[in-house]
N, C-alpha and C. Protein backbone atom coordinates (compact mmCIF):
# COMPACT_ATOMS: atom_id res chain seq x y z
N UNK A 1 31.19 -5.01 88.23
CA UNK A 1 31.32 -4.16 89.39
C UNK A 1 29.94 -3.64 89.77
N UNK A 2 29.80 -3.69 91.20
CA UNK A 2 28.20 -3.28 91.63
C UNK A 2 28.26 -2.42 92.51
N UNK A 3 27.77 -1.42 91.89
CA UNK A 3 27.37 -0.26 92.87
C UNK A 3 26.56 -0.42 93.84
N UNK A 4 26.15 0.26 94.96
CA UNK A 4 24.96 -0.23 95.57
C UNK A 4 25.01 1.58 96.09
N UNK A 5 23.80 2.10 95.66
CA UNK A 5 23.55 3.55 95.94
C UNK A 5 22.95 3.81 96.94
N UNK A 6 22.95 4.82 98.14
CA UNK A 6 21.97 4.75 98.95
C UNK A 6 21.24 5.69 98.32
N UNK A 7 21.81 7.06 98.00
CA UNK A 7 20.94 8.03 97.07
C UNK A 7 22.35 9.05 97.20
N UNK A 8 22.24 10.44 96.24
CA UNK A 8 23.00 11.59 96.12
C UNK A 8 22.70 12.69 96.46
N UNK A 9 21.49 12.58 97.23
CA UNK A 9 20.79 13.81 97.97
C UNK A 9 21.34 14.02 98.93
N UNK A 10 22.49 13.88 98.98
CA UNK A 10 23.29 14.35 100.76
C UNK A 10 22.84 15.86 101.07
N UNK A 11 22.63 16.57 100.70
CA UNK A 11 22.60 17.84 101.13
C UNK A 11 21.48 18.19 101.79
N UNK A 12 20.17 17.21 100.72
CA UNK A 12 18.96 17.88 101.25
C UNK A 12 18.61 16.72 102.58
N UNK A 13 19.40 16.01 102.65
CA UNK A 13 18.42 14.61 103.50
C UNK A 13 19.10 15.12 104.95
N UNK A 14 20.45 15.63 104.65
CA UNK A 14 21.21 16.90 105.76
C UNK A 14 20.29 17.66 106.39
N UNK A 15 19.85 18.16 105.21
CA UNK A 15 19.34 19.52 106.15
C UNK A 15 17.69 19.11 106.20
N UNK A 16 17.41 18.29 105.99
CA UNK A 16 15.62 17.91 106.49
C UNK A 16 15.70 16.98 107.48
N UNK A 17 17.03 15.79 107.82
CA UNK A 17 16.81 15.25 108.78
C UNK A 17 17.74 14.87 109.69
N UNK A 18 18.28 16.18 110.85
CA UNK A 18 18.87 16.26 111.81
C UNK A 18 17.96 15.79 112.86
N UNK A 19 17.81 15.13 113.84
CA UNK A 19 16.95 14.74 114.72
C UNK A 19 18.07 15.38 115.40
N UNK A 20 17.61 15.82 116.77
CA UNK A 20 17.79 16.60 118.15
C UNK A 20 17.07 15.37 119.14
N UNK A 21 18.57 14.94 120.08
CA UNK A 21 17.98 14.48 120.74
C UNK A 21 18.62 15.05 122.45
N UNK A 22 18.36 15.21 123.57
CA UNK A 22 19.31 16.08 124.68
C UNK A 22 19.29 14.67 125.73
N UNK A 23 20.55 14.79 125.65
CA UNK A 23 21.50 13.82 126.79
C UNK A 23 21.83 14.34 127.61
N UNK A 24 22.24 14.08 129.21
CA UNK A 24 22.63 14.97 130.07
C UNK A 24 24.68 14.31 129.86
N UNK A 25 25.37 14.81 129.87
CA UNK A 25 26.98 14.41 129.69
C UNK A 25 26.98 15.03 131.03
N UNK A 26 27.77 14.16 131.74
CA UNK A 26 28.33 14.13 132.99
C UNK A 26 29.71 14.60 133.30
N UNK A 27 30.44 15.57 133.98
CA UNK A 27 31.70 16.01 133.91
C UNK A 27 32.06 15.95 135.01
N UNK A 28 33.17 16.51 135.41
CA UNK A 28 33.87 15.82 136.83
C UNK A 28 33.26 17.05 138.08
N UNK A 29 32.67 18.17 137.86
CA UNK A 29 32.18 19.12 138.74
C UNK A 29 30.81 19.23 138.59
N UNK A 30 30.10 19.55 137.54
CA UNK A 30 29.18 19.44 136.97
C UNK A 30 28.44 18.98 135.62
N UNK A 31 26.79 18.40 136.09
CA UNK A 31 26.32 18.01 134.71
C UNK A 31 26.13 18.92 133.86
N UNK A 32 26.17 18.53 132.49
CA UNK A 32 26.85 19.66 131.24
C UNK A 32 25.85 19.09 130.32
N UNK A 33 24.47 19.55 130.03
CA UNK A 33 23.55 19.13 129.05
C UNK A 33 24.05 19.08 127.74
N UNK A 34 24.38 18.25 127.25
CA UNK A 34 24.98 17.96 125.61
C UNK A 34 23.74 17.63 124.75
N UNK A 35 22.95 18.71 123.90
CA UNK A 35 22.21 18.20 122.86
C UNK A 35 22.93 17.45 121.77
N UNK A 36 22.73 15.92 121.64
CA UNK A 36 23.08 15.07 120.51
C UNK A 36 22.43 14.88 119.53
N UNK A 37 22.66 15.45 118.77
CA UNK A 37 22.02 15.46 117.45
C UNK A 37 22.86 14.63 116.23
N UNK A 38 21.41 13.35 115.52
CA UNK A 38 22.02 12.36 114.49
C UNK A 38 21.70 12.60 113.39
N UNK A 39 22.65 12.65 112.93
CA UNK A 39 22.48 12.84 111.10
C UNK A 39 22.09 11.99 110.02
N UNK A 40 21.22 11.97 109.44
CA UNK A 40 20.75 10.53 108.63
C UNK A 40 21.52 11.26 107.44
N UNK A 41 22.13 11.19 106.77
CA UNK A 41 23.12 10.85 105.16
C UNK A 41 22.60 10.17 104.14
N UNK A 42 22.53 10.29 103.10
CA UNK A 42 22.50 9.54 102.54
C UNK A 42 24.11 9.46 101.29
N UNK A 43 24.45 8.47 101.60
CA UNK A 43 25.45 8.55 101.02
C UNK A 43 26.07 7.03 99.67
N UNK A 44 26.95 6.97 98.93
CA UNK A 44 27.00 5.77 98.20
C UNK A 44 27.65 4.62 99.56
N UNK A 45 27.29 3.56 98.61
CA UNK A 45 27.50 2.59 99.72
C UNK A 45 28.12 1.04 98.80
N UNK A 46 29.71 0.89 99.20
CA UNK A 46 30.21 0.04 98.15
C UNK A 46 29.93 -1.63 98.38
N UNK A 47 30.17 -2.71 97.58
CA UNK A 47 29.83 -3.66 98.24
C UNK A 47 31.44 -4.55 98.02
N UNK A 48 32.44 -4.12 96.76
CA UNK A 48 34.03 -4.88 97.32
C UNK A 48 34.85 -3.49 97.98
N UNK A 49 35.95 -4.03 97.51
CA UNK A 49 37.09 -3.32 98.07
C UNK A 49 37.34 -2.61 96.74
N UNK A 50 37.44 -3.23 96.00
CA UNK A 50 37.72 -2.71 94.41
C UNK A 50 36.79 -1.65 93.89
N UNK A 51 35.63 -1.51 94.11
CA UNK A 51 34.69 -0.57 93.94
C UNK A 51 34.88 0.43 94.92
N UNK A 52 35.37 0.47 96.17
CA UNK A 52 35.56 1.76 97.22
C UNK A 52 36.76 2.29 96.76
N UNK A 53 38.11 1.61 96.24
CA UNK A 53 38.68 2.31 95.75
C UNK A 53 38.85 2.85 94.04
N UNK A 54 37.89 2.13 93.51
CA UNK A 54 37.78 2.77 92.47
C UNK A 54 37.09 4.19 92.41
N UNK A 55 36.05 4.14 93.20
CA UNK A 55 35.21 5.68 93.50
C UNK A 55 36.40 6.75 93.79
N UNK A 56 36.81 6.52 95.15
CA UNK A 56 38.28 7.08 94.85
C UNK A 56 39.41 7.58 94.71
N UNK A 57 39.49 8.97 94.76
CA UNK A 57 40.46 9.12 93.68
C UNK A 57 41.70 9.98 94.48
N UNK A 58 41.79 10.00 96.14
CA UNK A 58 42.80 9.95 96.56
C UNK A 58 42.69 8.94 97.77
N UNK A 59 43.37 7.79 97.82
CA UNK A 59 43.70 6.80 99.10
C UNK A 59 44.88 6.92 99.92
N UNK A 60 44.82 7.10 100.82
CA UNK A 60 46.36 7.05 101.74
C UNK A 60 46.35 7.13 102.95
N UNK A 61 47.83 6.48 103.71
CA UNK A 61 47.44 6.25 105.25
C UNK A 61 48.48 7.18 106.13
N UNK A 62 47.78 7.63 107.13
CA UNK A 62 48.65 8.50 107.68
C UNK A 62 48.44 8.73 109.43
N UNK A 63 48.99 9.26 109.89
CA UNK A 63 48.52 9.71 111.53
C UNK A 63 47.75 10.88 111.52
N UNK A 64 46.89 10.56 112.81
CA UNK A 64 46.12 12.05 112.35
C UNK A 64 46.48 12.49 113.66
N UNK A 65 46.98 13.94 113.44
CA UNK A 65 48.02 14.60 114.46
C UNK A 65 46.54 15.48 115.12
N UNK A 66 45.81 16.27 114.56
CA UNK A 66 44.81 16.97 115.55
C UNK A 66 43.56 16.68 114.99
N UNK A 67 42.67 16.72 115.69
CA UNK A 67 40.84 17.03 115.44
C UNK A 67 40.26 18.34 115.31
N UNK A 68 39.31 19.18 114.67
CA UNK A 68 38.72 20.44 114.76
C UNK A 68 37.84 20.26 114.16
N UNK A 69 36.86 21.30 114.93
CA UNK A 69 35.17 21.38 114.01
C UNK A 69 35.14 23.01 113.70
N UNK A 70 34.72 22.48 112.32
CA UNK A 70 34.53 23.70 111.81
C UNK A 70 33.08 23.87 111.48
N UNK A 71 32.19 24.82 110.89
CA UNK A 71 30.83 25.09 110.53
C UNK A 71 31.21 25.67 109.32
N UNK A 72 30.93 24.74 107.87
CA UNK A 72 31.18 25.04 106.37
C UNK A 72 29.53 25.07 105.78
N UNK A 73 29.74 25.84 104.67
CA UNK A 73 29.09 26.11 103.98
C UNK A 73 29.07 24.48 102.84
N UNK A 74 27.71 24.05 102.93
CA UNK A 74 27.81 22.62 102.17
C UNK A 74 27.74 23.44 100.48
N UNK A 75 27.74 24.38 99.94
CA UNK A 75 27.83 24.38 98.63
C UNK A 75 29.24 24.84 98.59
N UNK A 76 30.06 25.83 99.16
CA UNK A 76 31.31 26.39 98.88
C UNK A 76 32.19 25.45 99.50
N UNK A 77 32.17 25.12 101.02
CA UNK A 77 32.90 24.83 101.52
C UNK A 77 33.61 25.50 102.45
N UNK A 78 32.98 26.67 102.20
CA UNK A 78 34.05 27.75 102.91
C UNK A 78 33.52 27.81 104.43
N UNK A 79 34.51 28.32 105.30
CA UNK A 79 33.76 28.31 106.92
C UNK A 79 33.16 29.44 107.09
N UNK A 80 32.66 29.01 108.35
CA UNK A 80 31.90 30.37 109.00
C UNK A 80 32.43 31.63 109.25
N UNK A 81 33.65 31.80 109.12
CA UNK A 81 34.38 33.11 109.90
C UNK A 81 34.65 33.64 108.19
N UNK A 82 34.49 33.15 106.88
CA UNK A 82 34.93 33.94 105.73
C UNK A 82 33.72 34.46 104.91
N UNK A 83 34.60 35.65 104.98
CA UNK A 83 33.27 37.12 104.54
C UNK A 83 32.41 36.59 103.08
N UNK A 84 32.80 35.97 102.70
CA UNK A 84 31.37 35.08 101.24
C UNK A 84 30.78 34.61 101.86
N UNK A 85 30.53 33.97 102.87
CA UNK A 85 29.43 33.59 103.24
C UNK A 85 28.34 33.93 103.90
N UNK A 86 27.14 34.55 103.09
CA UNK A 86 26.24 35.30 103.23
C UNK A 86 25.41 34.30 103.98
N UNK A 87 24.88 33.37 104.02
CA UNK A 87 23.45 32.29 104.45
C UNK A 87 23.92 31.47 105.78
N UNK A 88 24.02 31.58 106.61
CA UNK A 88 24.19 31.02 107.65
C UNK A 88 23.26 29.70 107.60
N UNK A 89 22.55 29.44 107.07
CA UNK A 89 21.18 28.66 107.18
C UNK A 89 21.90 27.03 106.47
N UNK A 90 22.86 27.88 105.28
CA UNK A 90 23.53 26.58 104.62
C UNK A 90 24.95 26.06 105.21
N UNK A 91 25.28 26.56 106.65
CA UNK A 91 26.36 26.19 107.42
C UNK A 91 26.29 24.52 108.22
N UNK A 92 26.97 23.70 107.50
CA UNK A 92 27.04 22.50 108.48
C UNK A 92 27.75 22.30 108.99
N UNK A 93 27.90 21.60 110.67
CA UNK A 93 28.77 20.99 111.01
C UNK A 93 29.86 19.69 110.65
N UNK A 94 31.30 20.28 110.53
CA UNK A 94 31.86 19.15 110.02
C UNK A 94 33.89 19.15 110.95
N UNK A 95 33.57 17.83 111.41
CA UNK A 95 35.23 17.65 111.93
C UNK A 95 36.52 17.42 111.14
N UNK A 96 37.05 18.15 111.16
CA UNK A 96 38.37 18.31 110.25
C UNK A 96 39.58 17.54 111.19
N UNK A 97 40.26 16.45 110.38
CA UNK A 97 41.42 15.54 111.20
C UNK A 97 42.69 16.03 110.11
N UNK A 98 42.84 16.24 110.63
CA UNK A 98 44.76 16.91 110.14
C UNK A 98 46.15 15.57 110.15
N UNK A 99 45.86 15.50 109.15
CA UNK A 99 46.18 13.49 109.04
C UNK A 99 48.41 14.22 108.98
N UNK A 100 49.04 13.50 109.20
CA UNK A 100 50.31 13.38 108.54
C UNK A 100 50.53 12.25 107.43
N UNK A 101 50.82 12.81 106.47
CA UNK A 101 50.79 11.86 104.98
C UNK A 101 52.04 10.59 105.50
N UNK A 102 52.02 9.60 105.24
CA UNK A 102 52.63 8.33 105.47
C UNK A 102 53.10 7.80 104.22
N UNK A 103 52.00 7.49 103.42
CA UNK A 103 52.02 6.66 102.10
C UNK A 103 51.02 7.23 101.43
N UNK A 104 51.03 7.82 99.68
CA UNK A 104 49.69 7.62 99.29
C UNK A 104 49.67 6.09 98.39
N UNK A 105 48.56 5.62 98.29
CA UNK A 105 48.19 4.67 97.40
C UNK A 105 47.56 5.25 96.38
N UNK A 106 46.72 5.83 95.98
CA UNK A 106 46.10 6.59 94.75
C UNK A 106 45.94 7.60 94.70
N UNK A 107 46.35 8.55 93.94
CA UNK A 107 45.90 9.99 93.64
C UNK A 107 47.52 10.34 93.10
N UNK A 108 47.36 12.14 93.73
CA UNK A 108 48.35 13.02 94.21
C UNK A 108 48.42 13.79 95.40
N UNK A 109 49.50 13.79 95.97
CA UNK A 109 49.65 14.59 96.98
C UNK A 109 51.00 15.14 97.36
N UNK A 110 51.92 16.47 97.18
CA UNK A 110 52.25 17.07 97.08
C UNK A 110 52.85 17.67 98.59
N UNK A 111 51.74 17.49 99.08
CA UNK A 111 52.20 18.27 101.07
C UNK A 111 52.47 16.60 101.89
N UNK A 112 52.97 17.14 103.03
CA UNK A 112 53.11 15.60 103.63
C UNK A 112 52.05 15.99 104.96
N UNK A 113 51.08 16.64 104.71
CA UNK A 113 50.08 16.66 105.43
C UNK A 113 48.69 17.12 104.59
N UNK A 114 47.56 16.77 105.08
CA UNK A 114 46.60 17.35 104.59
C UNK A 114 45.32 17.41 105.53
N UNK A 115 44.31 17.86 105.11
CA UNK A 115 42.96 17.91 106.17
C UNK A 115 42.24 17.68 105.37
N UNK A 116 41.61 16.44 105.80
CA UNK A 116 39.98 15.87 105.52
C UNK A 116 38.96 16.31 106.35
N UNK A 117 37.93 16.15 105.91
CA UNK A 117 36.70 16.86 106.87
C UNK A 117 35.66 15.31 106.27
N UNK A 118 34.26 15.45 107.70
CA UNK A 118 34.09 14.87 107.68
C UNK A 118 32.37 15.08 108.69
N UNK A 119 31.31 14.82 108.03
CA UNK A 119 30.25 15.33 108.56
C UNK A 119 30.07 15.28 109.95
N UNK A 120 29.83 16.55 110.85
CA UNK A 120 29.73 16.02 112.45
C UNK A 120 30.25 16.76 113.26
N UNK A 121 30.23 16.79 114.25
CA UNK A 121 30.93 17.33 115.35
C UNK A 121 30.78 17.79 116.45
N UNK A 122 31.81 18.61 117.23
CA UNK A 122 31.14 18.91 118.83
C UNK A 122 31.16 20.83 118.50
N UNK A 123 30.14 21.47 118.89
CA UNK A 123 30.19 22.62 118.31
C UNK A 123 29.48 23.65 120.05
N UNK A 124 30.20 23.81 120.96
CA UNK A 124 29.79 24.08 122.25
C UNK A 124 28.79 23.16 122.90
N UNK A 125 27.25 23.11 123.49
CA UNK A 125 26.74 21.93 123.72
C UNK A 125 25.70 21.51 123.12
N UNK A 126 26.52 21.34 121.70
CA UNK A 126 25.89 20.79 120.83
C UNK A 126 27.13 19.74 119.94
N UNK A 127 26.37 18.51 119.84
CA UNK A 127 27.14 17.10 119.57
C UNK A 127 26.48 16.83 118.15
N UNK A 128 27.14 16.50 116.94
CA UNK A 128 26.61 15.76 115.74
C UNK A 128 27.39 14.31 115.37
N UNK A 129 26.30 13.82 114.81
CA UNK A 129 27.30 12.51 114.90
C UNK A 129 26.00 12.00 114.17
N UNK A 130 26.84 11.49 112.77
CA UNK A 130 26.46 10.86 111.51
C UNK A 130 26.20 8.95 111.98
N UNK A 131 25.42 9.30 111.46
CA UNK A 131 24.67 7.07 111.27
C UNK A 131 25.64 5.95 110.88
N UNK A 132 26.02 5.43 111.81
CA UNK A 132 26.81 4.06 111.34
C UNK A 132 28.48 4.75 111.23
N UNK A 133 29.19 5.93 111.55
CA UNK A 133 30.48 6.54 111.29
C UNK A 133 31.37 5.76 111.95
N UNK A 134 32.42 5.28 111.22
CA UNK A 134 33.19 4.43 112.17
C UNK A 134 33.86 5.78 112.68
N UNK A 135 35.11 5.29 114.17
CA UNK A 135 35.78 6.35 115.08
C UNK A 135 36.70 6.33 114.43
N UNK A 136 37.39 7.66 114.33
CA UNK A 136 38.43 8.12 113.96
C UNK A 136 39.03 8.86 115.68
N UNK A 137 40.63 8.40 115.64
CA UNK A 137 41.17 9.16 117.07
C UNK A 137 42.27 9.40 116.49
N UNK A 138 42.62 10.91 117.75
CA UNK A 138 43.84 11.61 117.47
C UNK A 138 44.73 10.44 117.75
N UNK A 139 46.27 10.48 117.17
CA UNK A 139 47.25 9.98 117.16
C UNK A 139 47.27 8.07 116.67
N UNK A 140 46.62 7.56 116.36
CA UNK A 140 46.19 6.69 115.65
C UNK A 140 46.27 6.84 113.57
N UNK A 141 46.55 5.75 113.25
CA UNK A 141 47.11 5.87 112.17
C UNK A 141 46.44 5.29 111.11
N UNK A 142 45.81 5.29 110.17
CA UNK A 142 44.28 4.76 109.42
C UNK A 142 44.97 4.95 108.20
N UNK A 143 44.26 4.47 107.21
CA UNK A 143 43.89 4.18 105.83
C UNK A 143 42.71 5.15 105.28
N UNK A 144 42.77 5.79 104.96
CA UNK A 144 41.76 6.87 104.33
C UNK A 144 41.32 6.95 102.65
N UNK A 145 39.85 6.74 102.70
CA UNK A 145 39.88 6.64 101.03
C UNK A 145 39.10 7.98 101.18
N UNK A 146 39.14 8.67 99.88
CA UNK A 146 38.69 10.04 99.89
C UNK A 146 38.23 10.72 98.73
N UNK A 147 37.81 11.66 98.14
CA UNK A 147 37.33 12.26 97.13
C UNK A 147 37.43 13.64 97.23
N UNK A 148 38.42 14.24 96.85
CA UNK A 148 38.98 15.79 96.41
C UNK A 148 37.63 16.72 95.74
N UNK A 149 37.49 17.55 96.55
CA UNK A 149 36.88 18.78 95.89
C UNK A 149 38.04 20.36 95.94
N UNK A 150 37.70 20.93 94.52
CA UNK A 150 38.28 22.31 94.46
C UNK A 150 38.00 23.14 95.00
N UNK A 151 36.70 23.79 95.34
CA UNK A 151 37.26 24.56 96.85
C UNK A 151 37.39 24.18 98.25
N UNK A 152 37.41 23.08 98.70
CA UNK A 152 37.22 22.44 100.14
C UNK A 152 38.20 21.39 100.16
N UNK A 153 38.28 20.80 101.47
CA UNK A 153 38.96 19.90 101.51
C UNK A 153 38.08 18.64 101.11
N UNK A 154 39.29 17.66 101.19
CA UNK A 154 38.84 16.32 100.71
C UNK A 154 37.86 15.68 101.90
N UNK A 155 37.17 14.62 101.20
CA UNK A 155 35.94 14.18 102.44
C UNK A 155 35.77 13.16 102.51
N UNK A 156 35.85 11.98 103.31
CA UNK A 156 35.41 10.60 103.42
C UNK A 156 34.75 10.35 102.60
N UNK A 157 34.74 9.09 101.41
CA UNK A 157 33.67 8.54 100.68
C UNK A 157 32.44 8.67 101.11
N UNK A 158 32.39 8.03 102.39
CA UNK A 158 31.22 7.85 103.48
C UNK A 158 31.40 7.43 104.83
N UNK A 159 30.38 7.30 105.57
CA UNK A 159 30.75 7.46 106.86
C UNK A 159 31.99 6.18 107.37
N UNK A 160 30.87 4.82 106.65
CA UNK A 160 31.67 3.75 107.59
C UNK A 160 32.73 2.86 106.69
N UNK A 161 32.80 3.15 105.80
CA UNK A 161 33.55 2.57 104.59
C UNK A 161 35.09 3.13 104.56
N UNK A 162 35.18 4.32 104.43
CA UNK A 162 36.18 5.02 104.66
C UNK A 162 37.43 5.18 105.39
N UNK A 163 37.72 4.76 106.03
CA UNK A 163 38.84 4.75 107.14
C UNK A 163 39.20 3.59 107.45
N UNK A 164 40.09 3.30 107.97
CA UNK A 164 40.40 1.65 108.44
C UNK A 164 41.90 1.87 109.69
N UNK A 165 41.79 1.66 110.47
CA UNK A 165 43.10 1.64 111.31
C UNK A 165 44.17 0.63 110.97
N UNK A 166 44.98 1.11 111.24
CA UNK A 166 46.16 0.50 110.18
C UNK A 166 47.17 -0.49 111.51
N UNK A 167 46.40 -0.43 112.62
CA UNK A 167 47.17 -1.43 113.65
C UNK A 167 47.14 -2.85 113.56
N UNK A 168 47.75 -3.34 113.68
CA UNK A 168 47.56 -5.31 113.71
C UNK A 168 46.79 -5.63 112.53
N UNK A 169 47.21 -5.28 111.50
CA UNK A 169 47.00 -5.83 110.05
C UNK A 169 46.85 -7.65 109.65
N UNK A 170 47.62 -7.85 110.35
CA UNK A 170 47.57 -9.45 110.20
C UNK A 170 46.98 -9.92 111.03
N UNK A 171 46.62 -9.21 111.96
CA UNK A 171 44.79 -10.12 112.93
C UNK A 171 43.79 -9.99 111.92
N UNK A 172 43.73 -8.50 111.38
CA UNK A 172 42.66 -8.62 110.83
C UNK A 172 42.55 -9.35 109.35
N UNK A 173 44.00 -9.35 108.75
CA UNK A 173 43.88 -10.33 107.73
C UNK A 173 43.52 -11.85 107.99
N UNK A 174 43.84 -12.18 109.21
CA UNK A 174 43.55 -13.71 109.83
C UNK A 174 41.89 -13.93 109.86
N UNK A 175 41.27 -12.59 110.56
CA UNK A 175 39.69 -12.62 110.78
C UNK A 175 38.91 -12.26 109.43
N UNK A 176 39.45 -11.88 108.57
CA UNK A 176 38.86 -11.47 107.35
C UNK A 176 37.41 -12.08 107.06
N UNK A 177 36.56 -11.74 106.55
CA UNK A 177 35.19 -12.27 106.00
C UNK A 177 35.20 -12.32 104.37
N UNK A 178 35.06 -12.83 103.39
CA UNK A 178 34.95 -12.80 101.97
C UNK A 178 33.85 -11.92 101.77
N UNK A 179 32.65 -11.74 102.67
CA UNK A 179 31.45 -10.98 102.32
C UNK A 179 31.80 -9.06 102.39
N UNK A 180 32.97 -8.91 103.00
CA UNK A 180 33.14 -7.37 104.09
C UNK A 180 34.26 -7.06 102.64
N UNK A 181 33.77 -5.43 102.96
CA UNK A 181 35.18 -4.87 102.80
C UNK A 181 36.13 -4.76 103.86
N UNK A 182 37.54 -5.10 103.87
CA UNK A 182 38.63 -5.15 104.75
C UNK A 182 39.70 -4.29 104.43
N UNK A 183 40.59 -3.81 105.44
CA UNK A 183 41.86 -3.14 105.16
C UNK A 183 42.68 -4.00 104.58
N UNK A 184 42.75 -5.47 104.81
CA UNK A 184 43.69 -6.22 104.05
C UNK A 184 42.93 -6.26 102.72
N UNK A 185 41.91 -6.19 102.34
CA UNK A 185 41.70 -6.65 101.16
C UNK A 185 41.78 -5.13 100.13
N UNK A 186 41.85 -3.89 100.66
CA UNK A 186 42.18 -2.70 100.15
C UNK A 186 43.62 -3.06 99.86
N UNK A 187 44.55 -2.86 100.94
CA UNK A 187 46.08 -2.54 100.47
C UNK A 187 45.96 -4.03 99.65
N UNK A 188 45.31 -4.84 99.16
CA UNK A 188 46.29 -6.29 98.41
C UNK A 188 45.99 -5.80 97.04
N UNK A 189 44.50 -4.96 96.78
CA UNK A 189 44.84 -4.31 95.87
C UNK A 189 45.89 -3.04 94.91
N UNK A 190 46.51 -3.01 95.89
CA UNK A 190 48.30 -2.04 95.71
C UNK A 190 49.31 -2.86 95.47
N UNK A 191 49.13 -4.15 96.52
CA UNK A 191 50.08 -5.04 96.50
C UNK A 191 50.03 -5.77 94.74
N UNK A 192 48.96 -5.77 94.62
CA UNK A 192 48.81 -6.73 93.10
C UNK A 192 49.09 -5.81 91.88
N UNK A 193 49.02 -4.59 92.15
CA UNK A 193 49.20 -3.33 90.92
C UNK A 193 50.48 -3.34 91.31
N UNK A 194 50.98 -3.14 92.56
CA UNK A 194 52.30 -3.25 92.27
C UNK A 194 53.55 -4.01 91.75
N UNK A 195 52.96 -5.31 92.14
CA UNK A 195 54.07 -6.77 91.47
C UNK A 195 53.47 -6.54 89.68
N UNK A 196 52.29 -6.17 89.58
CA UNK A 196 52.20 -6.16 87.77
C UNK A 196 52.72 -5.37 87.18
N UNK A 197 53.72 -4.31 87.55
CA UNK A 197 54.57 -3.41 87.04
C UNK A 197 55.60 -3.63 86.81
């Protein structure tokens, strides 16, 4: 099994390299200056399917019923509006999708809903948006691999690895690549744990 690391400095490569860049966003009355700002990450980076879900340690697919951005504290987790949080300085932007639980494939899960978060977001006119993130949309129904923390919610492995839309499964099993990680080649690993039982 091969890891392929980008590095574990997420926090500091966060907060040293937000580039600011200002777009004008166009609206139906008036133009609405949207500063877009990109997040360089550094985050792990898998090279099968078997290694993304081995990292881990809750997988499951569900609808994601709403979107919200919150501004968390990257060491607690906690948001901006709760009285521990003294440092404003260590507040990042991050979008929280409020999934409805469907199926899990690995872990535990207990609620038939949960909230993942996920670096980024729209925070008045100001836009973040992480390197290479695949889209996540309301009411659309995905595959989520994830990693549980105790005080926060759970968080995408990484940006583009993570998620998979769970529509027309058998196109994309038809288009498959041997080199990619795929959604078919995630769930066949369930499928094969499951017939060995």
């Amino acid at each position: 099994m091969k890891k392929r690391v980008i590095g574990f400095t997420i926090i500091a490569a966060i907060v040293l390299a937000v580039v600011g860049g200002c777009k004008a966003k166009q609206g139906n009355d008036s133009a609405e200056k949207v500063s877009v700002n990109t997040i360089h990450a550094e985050y792990p980076e898998y090279d099968t399917a078997q290694d993304i879900v081995e990292a881990s340690d809750l997988v499951f697919s569900g609808t994601v019923r709403t979107i919200d951005y919150q501004m968390l504290d990257v060491g607690s987790g906690m948001n901006q509006d709760d009285p521990e949080v003294y440092d404003e300085s260590e507040l990042l932007p991050y979008t929280l999708y409020t999934v409805d639980v469907e199926k899990v494939y690995k872990g535990n899960l207990e609620t038939s809903e949960i909230i993942i978060k996920q670096l980024g977001g729209r925070f008045d006119n100001d836009e973040y948006m992480i390197e290479n993130s695949s889209e996540i949309v309301e009411g659309k129904k995905y595959l989520f691999l994830t990693e549980t923390y105790e005080n926060t919610y759970p968080s995408l492995l990484n940006a583009a690895q993570s998620s998979y839309e769970m529509d027309n499964v058998q196109e994309l099993r038809a288009a498959e690549e041997d080199t990619e990680i795929t959604l078919p080649k995630i769930l066949s690993l369930f499928e094969e744990d499951h017939t060995n039982e």
